[in-house]
N, C-alpha and C. Protein backbone atom coordinates (compact mmCIF):
# COMPACT_ATOMS: atom_id res chain seq x y z
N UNK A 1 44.19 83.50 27.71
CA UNK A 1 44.78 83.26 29.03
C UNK A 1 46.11 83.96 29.15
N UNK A 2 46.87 83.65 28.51
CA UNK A 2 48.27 84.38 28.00
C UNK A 2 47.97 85.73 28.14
N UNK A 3 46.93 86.76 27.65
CA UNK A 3 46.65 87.85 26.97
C UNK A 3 46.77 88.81 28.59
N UNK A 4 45.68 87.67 29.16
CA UNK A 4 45.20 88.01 31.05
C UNK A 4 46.43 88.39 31.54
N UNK A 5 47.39 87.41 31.83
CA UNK A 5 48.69 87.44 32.35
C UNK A 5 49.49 88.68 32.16
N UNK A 6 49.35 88.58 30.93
CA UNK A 6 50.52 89.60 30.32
C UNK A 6 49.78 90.97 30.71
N UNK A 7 48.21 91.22 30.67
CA UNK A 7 47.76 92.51 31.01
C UNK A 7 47.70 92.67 32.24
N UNK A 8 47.54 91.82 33.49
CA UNK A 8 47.86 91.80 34.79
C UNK A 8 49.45 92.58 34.75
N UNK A 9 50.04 91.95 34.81
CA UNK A 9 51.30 92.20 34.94
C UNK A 9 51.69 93.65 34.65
N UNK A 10 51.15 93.73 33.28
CA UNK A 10 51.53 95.22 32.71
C UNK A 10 50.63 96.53 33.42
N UNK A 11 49.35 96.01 34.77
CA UNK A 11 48.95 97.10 35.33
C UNK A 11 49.83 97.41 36.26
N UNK A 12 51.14 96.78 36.80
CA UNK A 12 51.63 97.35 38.16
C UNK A 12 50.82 96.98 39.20
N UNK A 13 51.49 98.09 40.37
CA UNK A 13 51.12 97.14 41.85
C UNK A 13 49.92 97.85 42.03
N UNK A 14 48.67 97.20 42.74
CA UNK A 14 47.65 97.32 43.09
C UNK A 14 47.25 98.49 44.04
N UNK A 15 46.25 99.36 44.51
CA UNK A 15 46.06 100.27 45.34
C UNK A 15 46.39 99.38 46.79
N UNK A 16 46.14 98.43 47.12
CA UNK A 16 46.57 97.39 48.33
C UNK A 16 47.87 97.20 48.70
N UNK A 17 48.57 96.85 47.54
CA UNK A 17 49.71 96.28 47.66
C UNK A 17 50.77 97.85 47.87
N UNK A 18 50.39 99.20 47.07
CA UNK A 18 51.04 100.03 47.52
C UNK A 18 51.00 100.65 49.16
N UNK A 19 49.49 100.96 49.25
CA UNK A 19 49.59 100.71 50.68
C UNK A 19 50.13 99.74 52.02
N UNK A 20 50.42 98.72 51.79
CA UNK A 20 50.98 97.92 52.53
C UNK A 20 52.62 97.66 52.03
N UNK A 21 53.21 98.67 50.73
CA UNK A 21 54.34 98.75 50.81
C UNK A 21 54.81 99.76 51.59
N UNK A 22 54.15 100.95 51.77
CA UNK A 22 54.24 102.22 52.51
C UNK A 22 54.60 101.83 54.12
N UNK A 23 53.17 101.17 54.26
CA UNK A 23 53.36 100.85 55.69
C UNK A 23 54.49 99.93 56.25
N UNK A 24 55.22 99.15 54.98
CA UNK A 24 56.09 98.40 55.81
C UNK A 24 57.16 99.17 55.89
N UNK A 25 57.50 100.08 54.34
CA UNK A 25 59.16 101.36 54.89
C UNK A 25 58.16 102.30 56.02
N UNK A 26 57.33 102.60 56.37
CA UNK A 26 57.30 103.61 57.28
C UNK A 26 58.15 102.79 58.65
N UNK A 27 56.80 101.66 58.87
CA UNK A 27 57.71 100.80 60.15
C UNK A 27 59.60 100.67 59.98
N UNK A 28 60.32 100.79 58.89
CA UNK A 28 61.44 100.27 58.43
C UNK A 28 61.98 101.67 59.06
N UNK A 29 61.49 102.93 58.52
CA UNK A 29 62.16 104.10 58.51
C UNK A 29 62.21 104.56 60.08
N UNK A 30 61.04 104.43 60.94
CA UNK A 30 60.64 104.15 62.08
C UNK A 30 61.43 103.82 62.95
N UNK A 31 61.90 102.81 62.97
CA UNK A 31 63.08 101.26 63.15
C UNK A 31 64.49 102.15 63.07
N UNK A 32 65.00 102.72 61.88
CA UNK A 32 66.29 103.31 61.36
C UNK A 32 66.49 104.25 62.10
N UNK A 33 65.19 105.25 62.45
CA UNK A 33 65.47 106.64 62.66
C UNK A 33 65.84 106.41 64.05
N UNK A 34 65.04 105.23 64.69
CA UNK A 34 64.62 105.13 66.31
C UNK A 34 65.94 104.33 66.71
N UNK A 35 66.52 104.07 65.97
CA UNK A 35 68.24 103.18 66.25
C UNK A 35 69.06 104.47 66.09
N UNK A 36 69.15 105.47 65.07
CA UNK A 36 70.14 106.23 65.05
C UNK A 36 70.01 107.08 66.55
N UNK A 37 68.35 107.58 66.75
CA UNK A 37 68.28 108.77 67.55
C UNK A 37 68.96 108.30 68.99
N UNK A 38 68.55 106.56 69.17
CA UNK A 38 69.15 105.91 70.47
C UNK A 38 70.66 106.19 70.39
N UNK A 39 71.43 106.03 69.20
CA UNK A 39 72.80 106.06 68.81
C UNK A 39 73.22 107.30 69.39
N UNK A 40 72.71 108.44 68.58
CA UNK A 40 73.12 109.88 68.91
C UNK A 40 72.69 110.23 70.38
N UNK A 41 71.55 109.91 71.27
CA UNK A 41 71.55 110.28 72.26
C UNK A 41 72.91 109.65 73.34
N UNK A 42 72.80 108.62 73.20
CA UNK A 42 74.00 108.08 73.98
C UNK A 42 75.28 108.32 74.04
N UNK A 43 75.45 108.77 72.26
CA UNK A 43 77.02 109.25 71.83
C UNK A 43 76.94 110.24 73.07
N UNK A 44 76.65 111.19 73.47
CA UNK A 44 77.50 112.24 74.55
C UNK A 44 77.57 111.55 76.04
N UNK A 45 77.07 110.59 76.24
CA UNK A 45 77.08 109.69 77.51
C UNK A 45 78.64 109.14 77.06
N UNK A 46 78.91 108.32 76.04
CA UNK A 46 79.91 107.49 75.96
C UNK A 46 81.16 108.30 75.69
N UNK A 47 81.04 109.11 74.62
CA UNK A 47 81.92 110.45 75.00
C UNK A 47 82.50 110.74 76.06
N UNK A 48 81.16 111.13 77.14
CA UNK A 48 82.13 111.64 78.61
C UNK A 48 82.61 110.84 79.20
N UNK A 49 82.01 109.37 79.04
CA UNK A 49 82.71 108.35 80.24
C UNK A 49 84.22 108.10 79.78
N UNK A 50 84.47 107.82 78.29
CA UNK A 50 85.86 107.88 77.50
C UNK A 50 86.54 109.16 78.27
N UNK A 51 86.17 110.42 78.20
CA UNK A 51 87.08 111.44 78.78
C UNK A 51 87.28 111.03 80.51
N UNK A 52 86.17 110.77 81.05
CA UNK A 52 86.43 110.30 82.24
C UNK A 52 87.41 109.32 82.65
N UNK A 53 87.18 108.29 81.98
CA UNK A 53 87.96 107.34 81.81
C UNK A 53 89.47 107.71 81.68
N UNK A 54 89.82 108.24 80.64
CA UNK A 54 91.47 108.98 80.55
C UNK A 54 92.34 109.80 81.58
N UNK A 55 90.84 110.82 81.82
CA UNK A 55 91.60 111.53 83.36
C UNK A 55 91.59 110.45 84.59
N UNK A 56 90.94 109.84 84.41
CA UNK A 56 91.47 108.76 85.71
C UNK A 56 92.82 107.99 85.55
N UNK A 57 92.64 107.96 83.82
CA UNK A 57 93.95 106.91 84.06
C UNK A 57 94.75 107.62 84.26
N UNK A 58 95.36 108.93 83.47
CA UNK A 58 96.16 109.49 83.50
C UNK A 58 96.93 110.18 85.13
N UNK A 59 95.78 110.21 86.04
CA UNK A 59 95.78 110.80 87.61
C UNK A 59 96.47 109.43 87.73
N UNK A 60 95.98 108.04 88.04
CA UNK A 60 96.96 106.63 88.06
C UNK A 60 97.92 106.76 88.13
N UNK A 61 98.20 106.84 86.82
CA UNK A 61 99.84 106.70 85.93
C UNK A 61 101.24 107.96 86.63
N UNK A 62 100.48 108.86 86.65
CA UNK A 62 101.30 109.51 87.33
C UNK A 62 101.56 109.15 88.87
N UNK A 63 100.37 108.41 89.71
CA UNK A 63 100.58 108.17 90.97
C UNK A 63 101.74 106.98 91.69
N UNK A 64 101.19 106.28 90.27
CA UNK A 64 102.06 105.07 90.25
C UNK A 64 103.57 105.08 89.88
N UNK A 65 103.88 106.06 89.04
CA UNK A 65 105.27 106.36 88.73
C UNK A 65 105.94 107.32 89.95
N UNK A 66 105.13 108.24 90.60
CA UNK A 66 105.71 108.66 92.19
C UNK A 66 105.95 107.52 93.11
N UNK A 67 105.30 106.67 93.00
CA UNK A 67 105.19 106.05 94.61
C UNK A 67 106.03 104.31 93.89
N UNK A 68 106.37 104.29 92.89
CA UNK A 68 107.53 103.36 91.90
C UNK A 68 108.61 104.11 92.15
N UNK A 69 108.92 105.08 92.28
CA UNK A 69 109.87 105.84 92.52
C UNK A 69 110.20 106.34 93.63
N UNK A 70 109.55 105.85 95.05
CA UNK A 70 109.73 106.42 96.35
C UNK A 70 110.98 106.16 96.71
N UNK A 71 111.69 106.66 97.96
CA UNK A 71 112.46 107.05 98.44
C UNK A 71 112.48 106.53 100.27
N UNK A 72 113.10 105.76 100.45
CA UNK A 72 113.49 105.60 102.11
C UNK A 72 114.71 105.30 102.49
N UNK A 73 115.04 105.49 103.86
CA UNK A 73 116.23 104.94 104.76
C UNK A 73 116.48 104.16 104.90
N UNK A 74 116.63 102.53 104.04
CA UNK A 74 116.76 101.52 104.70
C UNK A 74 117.74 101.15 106.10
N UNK A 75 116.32 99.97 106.72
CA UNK A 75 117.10 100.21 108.45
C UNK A 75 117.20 101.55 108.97
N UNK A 76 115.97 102.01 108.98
CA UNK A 76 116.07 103.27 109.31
C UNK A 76 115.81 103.24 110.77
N UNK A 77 117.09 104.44 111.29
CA UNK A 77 116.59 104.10 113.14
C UNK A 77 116.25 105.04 113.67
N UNK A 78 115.15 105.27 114.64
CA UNK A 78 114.54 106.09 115.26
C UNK A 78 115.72 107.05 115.88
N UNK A 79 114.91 108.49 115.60
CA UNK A 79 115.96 109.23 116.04
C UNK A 79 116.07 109.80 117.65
N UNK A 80 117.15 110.02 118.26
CA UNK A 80 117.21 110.45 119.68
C UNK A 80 116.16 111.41 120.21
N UNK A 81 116.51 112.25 119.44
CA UNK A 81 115.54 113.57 119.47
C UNK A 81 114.42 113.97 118.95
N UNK A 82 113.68 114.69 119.19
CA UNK A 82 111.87 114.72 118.85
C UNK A 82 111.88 115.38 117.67
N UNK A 83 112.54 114.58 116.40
CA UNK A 83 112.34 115.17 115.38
C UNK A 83 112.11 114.09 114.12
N UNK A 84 110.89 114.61 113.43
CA UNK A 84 110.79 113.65 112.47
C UNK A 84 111.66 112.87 111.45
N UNK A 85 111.27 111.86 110.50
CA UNK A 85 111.97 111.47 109.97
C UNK A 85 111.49 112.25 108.63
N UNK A 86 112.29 113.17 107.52
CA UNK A 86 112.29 113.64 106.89
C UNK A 86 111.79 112.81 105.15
N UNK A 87 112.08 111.52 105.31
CA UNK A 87 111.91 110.71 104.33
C UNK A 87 110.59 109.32 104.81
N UNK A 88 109.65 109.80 105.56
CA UNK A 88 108.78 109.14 106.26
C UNK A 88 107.61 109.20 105.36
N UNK A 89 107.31 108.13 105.40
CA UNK A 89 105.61 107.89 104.74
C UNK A 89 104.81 108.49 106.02
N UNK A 90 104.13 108.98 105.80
CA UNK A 90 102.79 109.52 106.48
C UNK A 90 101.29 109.69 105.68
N UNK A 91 100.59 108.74 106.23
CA UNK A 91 99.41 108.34 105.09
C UNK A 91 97.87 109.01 106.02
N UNK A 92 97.22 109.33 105.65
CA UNK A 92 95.47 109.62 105.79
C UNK A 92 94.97 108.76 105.07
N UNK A 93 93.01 108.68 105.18
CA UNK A 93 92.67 108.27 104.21
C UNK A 93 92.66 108.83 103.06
N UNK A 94 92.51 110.40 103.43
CA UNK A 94 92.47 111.20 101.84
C UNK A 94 93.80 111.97 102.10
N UNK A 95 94.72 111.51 102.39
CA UNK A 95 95.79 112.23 102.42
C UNK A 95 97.15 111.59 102.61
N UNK A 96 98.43 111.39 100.77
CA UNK A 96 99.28 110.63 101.61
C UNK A 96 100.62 111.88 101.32
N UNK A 97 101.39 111.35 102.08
CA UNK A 97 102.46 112.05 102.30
C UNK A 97 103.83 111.51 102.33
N UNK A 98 105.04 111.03 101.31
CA UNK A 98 106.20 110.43 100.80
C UNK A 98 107.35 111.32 100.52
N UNK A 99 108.49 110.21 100.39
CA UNK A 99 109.33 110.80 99.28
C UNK A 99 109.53 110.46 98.53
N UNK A 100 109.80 110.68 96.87
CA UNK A 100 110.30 109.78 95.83
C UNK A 100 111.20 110.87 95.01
N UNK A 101 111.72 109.94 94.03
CA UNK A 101 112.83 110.53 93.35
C UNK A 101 111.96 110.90 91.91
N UNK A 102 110.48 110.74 91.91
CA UNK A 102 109.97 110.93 90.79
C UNK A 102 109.93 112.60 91.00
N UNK A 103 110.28 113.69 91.21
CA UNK A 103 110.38 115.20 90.91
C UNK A 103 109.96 115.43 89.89
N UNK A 104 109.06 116.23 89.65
CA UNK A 104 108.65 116.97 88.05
C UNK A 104 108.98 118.42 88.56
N UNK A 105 109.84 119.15 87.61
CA UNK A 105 110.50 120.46 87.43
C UNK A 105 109.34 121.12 87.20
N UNK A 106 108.67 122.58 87.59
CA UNK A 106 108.28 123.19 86.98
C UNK A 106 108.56 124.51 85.95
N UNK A 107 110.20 124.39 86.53
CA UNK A 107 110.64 125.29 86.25
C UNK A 107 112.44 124.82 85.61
N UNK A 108 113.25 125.52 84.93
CA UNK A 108 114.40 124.71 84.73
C UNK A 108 115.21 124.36 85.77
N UNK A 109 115.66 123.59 85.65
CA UNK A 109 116.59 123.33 86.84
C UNK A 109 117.55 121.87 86.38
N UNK A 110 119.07 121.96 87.03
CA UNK A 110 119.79 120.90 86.48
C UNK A 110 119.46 119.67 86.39
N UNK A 111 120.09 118.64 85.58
CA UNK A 111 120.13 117.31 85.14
C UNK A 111 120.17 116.87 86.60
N UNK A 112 120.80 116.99 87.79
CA UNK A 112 121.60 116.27 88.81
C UNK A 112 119.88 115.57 89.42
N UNK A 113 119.59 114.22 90.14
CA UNK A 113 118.49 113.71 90.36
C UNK A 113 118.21 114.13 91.85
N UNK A 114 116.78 114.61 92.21
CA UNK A 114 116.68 115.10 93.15
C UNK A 114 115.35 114.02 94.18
N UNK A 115 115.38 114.49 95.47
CA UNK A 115 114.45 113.98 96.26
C UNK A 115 113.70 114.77 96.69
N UNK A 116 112.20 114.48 96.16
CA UNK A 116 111.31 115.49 96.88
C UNK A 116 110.12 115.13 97.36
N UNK A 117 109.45 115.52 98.08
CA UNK A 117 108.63 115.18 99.17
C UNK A 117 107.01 115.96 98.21
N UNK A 118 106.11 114.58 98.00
CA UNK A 118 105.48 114.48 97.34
C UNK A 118 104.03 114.47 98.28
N UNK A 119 102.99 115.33 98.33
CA UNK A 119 102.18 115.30 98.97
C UNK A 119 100.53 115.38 98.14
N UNK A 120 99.52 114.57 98.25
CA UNK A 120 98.35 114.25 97.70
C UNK A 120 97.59 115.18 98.60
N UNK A 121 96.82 115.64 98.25
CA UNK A 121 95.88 116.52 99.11
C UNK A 121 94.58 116.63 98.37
N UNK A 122 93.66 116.46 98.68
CA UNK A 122 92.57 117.22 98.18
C UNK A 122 91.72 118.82 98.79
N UNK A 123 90.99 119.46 97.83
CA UNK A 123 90.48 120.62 98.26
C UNK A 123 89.03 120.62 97.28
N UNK A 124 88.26 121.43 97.89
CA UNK A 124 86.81 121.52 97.52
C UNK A 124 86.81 122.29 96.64
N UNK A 125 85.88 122.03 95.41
CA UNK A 125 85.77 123.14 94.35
C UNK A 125 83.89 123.62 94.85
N UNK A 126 83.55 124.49 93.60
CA UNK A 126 82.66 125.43 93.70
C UNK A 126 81.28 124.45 93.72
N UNK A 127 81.79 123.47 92.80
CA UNK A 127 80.84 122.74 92.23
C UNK A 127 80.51 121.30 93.56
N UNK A 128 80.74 121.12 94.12
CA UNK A 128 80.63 120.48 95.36
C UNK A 128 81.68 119.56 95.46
N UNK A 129 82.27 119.32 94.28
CA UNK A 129 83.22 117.86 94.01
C UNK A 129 84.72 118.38 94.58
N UNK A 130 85.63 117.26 94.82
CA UNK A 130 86.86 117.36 95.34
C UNK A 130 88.00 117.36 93.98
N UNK A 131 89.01 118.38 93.91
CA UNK A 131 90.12 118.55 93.55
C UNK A 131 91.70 118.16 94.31
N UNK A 132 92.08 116.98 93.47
CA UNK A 132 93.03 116.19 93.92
C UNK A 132 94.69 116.97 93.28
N UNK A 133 95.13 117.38 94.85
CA UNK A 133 96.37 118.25 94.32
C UNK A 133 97.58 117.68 94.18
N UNK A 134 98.68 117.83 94.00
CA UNK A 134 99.90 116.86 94.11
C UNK A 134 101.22 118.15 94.42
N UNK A 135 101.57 118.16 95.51
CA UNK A 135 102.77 118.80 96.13
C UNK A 135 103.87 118.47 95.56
N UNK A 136 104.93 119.28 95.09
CA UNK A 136 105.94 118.27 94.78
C UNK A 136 107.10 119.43 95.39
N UNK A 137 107.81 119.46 96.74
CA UNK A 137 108.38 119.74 97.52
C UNK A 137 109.92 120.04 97.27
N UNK A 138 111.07 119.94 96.91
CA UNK A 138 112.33 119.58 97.08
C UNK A 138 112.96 120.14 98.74
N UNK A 139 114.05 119.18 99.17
CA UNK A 139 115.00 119.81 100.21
C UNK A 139 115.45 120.82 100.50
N UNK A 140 115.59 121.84 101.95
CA UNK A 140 114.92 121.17 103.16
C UNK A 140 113.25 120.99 102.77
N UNK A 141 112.73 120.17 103.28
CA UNK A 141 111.12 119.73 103.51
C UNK A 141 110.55 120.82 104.69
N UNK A 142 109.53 121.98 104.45
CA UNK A 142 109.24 122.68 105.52
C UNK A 142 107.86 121.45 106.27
N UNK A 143 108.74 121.93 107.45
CA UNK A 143 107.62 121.19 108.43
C UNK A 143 106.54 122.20 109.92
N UNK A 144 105.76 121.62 109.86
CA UNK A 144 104.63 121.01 109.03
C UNK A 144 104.18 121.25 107.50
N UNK A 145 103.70 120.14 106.88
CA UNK A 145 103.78 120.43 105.41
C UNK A 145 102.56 122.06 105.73
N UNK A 146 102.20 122.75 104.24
CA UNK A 146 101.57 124.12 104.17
C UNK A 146 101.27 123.57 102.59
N UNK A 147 99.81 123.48 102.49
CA UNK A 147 99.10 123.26 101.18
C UNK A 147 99.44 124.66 100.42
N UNK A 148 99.88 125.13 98.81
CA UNK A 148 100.21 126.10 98.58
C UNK A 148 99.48 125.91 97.31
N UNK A 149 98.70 127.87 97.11
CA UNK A 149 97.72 127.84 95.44
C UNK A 149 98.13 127.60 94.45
N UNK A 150 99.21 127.58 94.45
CA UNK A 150 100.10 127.52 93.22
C UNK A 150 100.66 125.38 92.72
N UNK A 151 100.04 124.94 94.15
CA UNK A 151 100.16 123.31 93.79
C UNK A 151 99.45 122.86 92.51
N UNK A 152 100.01 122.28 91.60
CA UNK A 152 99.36 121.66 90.30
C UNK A 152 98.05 120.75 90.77
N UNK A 153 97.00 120.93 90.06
CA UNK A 153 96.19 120.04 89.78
C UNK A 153 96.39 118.87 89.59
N UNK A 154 96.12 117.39 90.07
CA UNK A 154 96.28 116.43 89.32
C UNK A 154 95.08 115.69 88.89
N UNK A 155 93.68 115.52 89.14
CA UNK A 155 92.77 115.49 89.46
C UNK A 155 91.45 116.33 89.66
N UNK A 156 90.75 116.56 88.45
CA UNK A 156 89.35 117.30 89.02
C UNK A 156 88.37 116.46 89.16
N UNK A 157 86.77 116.38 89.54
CA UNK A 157 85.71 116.43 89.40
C UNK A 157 85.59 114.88 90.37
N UNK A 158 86.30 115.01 91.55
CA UNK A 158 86.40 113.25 92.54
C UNK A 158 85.64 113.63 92.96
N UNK A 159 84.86 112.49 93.44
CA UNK A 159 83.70 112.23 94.53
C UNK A 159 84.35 112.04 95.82
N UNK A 160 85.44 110.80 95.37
CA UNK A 160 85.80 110.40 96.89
C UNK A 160 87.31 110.00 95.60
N UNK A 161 88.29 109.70 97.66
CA UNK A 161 90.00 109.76 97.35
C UNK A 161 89.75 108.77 98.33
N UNK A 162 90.29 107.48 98.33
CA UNK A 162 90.61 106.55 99.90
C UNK A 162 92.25 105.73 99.60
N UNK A 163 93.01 106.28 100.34
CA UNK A 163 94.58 105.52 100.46
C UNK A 163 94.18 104.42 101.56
N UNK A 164 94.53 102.94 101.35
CA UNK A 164 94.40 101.95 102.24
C UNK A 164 96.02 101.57 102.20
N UNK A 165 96.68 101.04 103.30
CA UNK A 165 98.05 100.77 103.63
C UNK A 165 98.08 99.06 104.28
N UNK A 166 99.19 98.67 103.58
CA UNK A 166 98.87 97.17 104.03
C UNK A 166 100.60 96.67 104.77
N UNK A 167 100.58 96.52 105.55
CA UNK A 167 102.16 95.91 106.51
C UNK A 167 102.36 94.74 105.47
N UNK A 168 103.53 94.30 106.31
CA UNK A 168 103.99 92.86 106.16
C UNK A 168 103.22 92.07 106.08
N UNK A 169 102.39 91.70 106.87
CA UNK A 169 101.99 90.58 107.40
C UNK A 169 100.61 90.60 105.79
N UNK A 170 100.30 92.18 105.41
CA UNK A 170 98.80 92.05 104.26
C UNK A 170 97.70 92.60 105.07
N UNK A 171 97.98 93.08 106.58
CA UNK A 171 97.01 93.52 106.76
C UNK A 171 96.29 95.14 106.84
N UNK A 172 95.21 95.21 106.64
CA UNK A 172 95.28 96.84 106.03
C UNK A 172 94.86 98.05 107.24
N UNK A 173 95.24 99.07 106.70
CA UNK A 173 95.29 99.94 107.84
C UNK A 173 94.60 101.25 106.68
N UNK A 174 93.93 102.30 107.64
CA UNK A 174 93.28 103.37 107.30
C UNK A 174 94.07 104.98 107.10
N UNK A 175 95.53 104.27 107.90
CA UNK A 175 96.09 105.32 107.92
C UNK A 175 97.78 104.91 108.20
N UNK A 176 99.05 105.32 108.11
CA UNK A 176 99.78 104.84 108.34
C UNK A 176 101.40 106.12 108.75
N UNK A 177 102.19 106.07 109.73
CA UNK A 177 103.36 106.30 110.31
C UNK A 177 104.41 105.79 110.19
N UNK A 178 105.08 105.89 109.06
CA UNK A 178 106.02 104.94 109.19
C UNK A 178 107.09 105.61 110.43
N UNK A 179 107.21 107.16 111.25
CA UNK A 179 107.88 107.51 111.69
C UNK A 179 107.82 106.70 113.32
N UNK A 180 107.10 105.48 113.77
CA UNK A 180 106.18 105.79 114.38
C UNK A 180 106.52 104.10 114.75
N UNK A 181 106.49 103.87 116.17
CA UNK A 181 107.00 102.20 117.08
C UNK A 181 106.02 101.30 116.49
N UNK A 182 104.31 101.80 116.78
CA UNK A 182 102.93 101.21 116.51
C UNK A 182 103.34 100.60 114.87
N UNK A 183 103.92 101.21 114.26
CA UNK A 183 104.41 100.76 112.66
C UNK A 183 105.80 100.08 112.60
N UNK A 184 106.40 99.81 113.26
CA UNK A 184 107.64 99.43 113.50
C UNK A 184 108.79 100.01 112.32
N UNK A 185 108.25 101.38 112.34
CA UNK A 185 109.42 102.31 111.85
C UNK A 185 109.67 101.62 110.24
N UNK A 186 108.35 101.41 109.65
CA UNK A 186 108.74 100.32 108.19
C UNK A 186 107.36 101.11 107.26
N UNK A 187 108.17 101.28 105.73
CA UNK A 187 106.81 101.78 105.22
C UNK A 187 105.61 100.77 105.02
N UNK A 188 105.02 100.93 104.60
CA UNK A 188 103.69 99.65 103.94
C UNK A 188 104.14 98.88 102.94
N UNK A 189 103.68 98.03 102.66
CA UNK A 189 104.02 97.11 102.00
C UNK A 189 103.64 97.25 100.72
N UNK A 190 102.07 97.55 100.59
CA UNK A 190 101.45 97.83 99.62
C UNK A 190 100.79 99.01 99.65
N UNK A 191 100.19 99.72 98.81
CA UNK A 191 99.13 101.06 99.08
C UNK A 191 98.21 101.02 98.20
N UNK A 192 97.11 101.13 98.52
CA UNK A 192 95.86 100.83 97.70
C UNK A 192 94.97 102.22 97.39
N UNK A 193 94.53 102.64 95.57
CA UNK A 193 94.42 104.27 95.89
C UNK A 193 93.39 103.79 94.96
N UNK A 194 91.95 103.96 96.14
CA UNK A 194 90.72 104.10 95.18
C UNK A 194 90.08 105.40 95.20
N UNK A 195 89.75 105.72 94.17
CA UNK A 195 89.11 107.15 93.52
C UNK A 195 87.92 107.28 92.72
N UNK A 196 86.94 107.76 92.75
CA UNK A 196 85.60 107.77 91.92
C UNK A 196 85.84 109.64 91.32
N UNK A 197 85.61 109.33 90.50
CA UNK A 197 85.72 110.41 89.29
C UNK A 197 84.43 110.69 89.08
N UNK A 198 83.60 111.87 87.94
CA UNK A 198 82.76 111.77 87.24
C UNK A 198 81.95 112.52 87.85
N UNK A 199 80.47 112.51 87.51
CA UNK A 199 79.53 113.77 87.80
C UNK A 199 77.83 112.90 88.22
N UNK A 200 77.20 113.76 88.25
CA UNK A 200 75.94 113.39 88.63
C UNK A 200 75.27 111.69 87.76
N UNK A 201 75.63 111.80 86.60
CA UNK A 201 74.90 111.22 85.69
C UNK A 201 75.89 109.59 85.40
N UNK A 202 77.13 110.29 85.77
CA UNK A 202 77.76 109.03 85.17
C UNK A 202 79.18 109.26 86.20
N UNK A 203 79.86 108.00 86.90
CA UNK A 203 81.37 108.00 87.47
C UNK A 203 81.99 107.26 86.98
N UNK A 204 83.62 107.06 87.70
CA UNK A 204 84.25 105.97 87.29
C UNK A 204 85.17 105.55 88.41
């Protein structure tokens, strides 16, 4: 009986039992390969939305540090004569138009802090999507503003740009004057800047 045991044992695994070890790493390997390939296909999806993701924030961050940094007349009073107010919010939906003390130099120029007239614009690229520009003006302000090629990029590959403007009171408007009676000569209260980024497959 002993002799049985011990010669069982000492034949190894059975023609059965190898086959049904095969078949269970194939299913196993199956399983591994079919998790990585899901892994690697997606990696370039999650990739772009991360890059997406950054240029949005980064378009933000800069918007938010212009318009943290704006510039007005307090008690500002309508002027006699038919001429604008030089430090006036003037808003679109895809288009706003300020002053702030946030200036970025492109070029050298002194320490002394300047005011410049900061304008959002968008323009159409090749690819069907909108390119979000950023004006950055100094004194005198030519009027009417003049979109120029040489304006920095701040923003590629938008679907859509929408500025919403909210008064005193919270309520919102599509467009806004602060130069202007209908506005009672006051900027907005708040400004709301939604933007969709991104491409066919994936936005943000």
């Amino acid at each position: 009986m002993r002799s049985e045991k011990s010669k069982r044992s000492l034949a190894g695994f059975t023609l059965l039992e190898v086959m049904v070890a095969i078949f269970i790493f194939g299913i196993l390997m199956t399983t591994i390969f079919g998790s990585f390939h899901a892994i690697f296909s997606h990696a370039g999806a999650i990739r772009e939305g991360a890059e997406t993701y950054e240029i949005a924030r980064t378009c933000l961050d800069r918007m938010m540090a212009d318009l943290e940094a704006m510039y007005f007349v307090p008690e500002y009073e309508p002027r006699e004569l038919n001429t604008k107010d030089p430090y006036r919010v003037e808003g679109k939906k895809e288009q706003l138009r300020f002053t702030s003390r946030a200036h970025v130099a492109l070029e050298e120029e002194d320490d002394v802090p300047k005011i410049a007239e900061i304008v959002y614009y968008l323009d159409n690229d090749k690819d069907g999507y909108y390119t979000l520009k950023r004006a950055d003006n100094l004194e005198p302000f030519h009027e009417p503003f003049e979109k120029k090629a040489g304006d920095p990029i701040l923003c590629e590959k938008l679907k859509s740009l929408i500025f919403l403007y909210y008064d005193e009171e919270g309520k919102e408007h599509d467009h806004w004057e602060s130069d202007s009676d209908s506005f009672k000569y006051a900027t907005p209260k708040a400004i709301k800047v939604k933007l969709e980024i991104g491409n066919e497959s994936s936005s943000l």
